[in-house]
N, C-alpha and C. Protein backbone atom coordinates (compact mmCIF):
# COMPACT_ATOMS: atom_id res chain seq x y z
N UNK A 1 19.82 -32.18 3.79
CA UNK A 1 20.63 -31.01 3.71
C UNK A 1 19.94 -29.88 4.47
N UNK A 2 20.54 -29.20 5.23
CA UNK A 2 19.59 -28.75 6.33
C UNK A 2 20.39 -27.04 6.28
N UNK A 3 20.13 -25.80 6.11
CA UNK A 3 20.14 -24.80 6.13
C UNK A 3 20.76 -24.26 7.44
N UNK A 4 21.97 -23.69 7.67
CA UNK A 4 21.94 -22.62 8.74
C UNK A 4 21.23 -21.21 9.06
N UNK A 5 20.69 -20.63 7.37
CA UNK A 5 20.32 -19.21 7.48
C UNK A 5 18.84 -20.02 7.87
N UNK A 6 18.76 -18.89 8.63
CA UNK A 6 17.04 -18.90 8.94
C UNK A 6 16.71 -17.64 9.18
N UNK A 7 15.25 -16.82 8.99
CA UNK A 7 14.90 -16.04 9.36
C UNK A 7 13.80 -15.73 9.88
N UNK A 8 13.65 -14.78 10.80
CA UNK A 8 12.84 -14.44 12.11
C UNK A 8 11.96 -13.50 11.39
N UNK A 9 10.86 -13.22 11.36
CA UNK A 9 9.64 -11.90 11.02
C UNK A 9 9.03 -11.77 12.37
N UNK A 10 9.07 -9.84 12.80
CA UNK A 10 8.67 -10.00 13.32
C UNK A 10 8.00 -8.52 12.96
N UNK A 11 7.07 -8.45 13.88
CA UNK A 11 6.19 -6.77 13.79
C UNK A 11 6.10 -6.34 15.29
N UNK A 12 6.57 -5.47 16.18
CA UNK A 12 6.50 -5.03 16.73
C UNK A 12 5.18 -3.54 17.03
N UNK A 13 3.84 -3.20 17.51
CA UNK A 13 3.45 -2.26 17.67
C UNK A 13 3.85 -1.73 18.99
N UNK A 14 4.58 -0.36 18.61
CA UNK A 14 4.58 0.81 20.11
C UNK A 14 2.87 0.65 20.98
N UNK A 15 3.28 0.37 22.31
CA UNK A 15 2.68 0.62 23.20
C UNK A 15 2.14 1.75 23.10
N UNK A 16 1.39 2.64 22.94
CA UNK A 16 0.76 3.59 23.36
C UNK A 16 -0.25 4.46 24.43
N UNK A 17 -0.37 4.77 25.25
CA UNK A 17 -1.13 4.84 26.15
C UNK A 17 -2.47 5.96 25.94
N UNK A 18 -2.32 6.79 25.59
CA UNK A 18 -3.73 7.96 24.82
C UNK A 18 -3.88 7.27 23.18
N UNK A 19 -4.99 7.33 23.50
CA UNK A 19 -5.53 7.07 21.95
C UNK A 19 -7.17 7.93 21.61
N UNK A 20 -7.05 7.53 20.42
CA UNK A 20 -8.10 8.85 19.87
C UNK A 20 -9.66 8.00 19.98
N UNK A 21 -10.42 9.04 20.63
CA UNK A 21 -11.62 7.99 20.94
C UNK A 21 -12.77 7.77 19.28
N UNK A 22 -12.36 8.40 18.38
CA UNK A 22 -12.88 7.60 17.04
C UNK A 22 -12.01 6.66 16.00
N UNK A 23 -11.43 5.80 17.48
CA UNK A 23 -10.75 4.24 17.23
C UNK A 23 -12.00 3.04 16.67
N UNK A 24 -13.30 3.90 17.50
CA UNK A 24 -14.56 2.98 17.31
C UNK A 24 -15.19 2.63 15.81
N UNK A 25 -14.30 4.06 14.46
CA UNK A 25 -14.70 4.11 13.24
C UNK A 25 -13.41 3.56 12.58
N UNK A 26 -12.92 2.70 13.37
CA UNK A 26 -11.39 2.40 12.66
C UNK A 26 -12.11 0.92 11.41
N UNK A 27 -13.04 0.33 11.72
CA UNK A 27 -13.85 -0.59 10.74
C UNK A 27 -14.00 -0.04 9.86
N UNK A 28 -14.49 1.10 9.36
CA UNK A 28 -15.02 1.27 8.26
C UNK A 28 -14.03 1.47 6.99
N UNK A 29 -12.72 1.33 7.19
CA UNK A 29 -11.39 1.68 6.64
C UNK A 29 -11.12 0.21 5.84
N UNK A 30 -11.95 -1.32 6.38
CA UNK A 30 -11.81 -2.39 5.82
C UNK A 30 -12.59 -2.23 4.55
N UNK A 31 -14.26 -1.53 4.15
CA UNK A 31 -14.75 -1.31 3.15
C UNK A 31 -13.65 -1.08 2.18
N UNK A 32 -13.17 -0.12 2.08
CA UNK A 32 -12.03 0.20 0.74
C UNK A 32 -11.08 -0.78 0.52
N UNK A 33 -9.92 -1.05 2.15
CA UNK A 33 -9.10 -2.01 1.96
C UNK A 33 -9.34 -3.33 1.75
N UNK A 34 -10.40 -4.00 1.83
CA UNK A 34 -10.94 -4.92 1.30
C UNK A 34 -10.95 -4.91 0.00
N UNK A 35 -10.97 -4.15 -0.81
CA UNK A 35 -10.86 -4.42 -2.33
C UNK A 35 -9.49 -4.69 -2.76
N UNK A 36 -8.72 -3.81 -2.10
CA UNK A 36 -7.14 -3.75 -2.38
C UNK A 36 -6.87 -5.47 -2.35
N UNK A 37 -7.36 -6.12 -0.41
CA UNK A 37 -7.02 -6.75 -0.31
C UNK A 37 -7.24 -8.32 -1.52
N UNK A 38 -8.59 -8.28 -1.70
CA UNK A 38 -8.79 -8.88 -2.47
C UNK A 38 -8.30 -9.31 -3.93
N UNK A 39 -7.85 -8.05 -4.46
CA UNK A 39 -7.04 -8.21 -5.81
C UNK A 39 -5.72 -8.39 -5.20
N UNK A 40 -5.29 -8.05 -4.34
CA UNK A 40 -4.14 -8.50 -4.26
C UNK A 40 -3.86 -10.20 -3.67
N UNK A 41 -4.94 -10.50 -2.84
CA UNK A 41 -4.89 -11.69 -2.60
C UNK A 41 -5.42 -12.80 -3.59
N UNK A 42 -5.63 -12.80 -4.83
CA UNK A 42 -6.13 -13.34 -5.83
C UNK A 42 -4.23 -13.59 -6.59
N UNK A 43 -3.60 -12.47 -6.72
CA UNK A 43 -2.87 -12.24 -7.30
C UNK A 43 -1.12 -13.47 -6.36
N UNK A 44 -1.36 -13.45 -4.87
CA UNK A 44 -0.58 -13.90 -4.31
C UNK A 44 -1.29 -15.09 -4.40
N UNK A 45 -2.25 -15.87 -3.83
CA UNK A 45 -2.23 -16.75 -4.49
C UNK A 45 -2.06 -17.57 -6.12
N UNK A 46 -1.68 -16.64 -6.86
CA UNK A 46 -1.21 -17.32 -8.51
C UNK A 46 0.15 -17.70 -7.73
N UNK A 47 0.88 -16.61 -7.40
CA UNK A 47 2.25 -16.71 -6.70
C UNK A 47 2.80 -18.08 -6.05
N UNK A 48 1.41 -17.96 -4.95
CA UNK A 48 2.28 -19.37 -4.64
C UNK A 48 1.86 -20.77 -4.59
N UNK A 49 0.54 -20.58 -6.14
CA UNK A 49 0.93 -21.66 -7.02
C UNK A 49 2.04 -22.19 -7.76
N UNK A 50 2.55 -20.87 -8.13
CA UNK A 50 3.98 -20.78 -9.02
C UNK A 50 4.87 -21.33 -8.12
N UNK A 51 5.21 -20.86 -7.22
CA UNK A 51 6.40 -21.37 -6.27
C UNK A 51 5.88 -22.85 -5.83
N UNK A 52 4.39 -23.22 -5.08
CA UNK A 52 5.17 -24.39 -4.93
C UNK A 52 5.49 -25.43 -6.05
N UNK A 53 5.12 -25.61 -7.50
CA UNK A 53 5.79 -25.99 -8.69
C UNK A 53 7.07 -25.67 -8.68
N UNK A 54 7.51 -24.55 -8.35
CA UNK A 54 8.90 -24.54 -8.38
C UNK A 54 10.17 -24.77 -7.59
N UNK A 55 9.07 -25.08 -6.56
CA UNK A 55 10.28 -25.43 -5.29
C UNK A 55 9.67 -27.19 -5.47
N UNK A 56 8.73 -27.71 -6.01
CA UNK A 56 8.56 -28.87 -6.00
C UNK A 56 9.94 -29.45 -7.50
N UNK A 57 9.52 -28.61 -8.61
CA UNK A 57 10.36 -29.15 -9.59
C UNK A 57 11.76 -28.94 -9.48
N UNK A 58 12.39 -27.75 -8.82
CA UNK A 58 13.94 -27.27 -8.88
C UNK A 58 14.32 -27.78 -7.64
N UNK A 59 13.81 -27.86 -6.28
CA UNK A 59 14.13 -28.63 -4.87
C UNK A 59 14.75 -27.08 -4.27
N UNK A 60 14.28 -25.65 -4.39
CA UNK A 60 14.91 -24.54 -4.21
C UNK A 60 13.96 -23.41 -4.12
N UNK A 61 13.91 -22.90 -3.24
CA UNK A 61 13.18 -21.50 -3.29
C UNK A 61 13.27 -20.48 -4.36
N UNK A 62 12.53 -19.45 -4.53
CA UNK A 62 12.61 -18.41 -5.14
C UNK A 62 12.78 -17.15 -4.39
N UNK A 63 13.66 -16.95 -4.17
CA UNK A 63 13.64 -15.15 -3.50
C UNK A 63 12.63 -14.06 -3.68
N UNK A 64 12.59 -14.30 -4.99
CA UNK A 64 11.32 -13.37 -5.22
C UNK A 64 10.11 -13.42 -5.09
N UNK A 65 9.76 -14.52 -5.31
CA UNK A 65 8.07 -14.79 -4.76
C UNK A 65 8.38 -15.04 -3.20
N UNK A 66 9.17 -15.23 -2.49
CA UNK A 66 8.53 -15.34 -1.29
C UNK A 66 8.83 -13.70 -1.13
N UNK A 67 9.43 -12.96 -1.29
CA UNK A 67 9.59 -11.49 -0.86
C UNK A 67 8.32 -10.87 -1.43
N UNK A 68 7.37 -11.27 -2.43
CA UNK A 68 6.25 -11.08 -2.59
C UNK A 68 5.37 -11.56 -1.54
N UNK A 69 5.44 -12.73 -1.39
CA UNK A 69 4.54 -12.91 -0.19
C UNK A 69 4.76 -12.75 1.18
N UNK A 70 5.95 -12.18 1.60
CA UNK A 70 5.91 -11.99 2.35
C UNK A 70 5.91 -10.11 2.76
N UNK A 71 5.75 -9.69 1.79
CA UNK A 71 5.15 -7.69 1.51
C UNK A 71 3.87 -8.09 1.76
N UNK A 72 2.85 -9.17 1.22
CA UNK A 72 1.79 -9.29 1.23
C UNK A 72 1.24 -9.69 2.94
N UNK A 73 1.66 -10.38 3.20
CA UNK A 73 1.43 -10.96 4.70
C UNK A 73 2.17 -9.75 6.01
N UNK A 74 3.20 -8.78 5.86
CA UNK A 74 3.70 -8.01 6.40
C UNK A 74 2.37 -6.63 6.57
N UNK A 75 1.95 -6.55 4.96
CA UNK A 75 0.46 -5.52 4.94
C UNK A 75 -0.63 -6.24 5.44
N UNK A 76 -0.74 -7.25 5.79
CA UNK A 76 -1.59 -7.62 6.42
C UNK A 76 -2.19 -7.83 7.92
N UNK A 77 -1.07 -7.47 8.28
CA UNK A 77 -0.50 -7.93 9.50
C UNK A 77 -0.05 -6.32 10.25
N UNK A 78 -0.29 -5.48 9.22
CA UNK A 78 -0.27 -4.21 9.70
C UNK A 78 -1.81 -3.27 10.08
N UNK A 79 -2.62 -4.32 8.99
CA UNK A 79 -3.93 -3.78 8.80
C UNK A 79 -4.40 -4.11 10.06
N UNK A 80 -4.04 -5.53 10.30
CA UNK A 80 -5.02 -6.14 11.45
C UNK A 80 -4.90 -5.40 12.49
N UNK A 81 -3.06 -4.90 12.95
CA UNK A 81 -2.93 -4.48 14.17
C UNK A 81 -3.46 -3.14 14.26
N UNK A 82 -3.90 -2.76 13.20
CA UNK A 82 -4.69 -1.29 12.99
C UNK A 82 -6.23 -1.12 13.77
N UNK A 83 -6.80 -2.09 13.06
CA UNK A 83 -7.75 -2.60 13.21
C UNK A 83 -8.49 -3.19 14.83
N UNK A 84 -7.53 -3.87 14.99
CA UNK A 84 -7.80 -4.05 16.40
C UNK A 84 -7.33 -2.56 17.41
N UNK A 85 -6.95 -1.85 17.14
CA UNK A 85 -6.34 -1.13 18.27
C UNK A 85 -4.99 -0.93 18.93
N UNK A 86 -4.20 -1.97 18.00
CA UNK A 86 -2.98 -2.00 18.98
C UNK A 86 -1.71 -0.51 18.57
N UNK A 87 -2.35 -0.34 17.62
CA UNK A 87 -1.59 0.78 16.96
C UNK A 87 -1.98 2.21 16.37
N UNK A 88 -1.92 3.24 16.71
CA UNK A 88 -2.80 4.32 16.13
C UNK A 88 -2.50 5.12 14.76
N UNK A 89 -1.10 4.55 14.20
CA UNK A 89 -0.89 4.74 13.02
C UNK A 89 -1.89 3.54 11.66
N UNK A 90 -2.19 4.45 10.77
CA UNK A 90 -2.94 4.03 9.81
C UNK A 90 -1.97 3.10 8.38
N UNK A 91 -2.28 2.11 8.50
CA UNK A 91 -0.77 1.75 7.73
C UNK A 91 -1.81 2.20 5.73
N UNK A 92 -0.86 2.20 5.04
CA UNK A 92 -1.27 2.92 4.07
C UNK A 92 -2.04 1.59 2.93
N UNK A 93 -2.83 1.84 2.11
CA UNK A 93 -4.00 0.62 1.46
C UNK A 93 -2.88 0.17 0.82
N UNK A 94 -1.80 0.46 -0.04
CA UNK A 94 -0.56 -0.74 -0.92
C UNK A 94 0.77 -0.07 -0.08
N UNK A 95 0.83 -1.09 0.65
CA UNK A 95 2.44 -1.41 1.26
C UNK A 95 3.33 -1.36 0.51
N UNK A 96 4.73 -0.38 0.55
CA UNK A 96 5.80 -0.22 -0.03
C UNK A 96 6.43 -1.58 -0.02
């Protein structure tokens, strides 16, 4: 039985061309978010222990845990592009 919906994730960072030259202290912003990350990544993994039991026992996703994990992997994925440079906005330590 094979699904028509599918969906695309994507993250786009604006090109920017000036950037602020204490991009070089943009590391030290992982000290703090590293804790965040950590409890929160303790916490998504329970998650998707839970789900795959439940997509193993029901044969069906959960909407909600993957919209959890996927807030989780979306903040992550914001940090990195932070991090590296590709973006000069600071994305915030808990993602809406």
């Amino acid at each position: 039985m094979e699904s028509s919906n599918k969906t695309e994730l994507q993250y786009k960072a604006p090109y920017q061309r000036e950037i602020s030259r204490l991009f070089v202290f943009r590391f030290l912003w992982i000290y703090i978010e590293m804790w965040v990350l950590m409890v929160w990544g303790m916490w998504i993994s329970l998650v998707m222990f839970v789900e795959f039991w439940y997509m193993l026992i029901l044969g069906k996703r959960s909407r909600a845990l993957w919209n959890k994990k996927h807030r989780f992997m979306r903040h992550v994925n914001k940090w990195r592009a932070y991090l590296n440079a590709l973006t000069d906005k600071r994305p915030k330590f808990i993602e809406d």
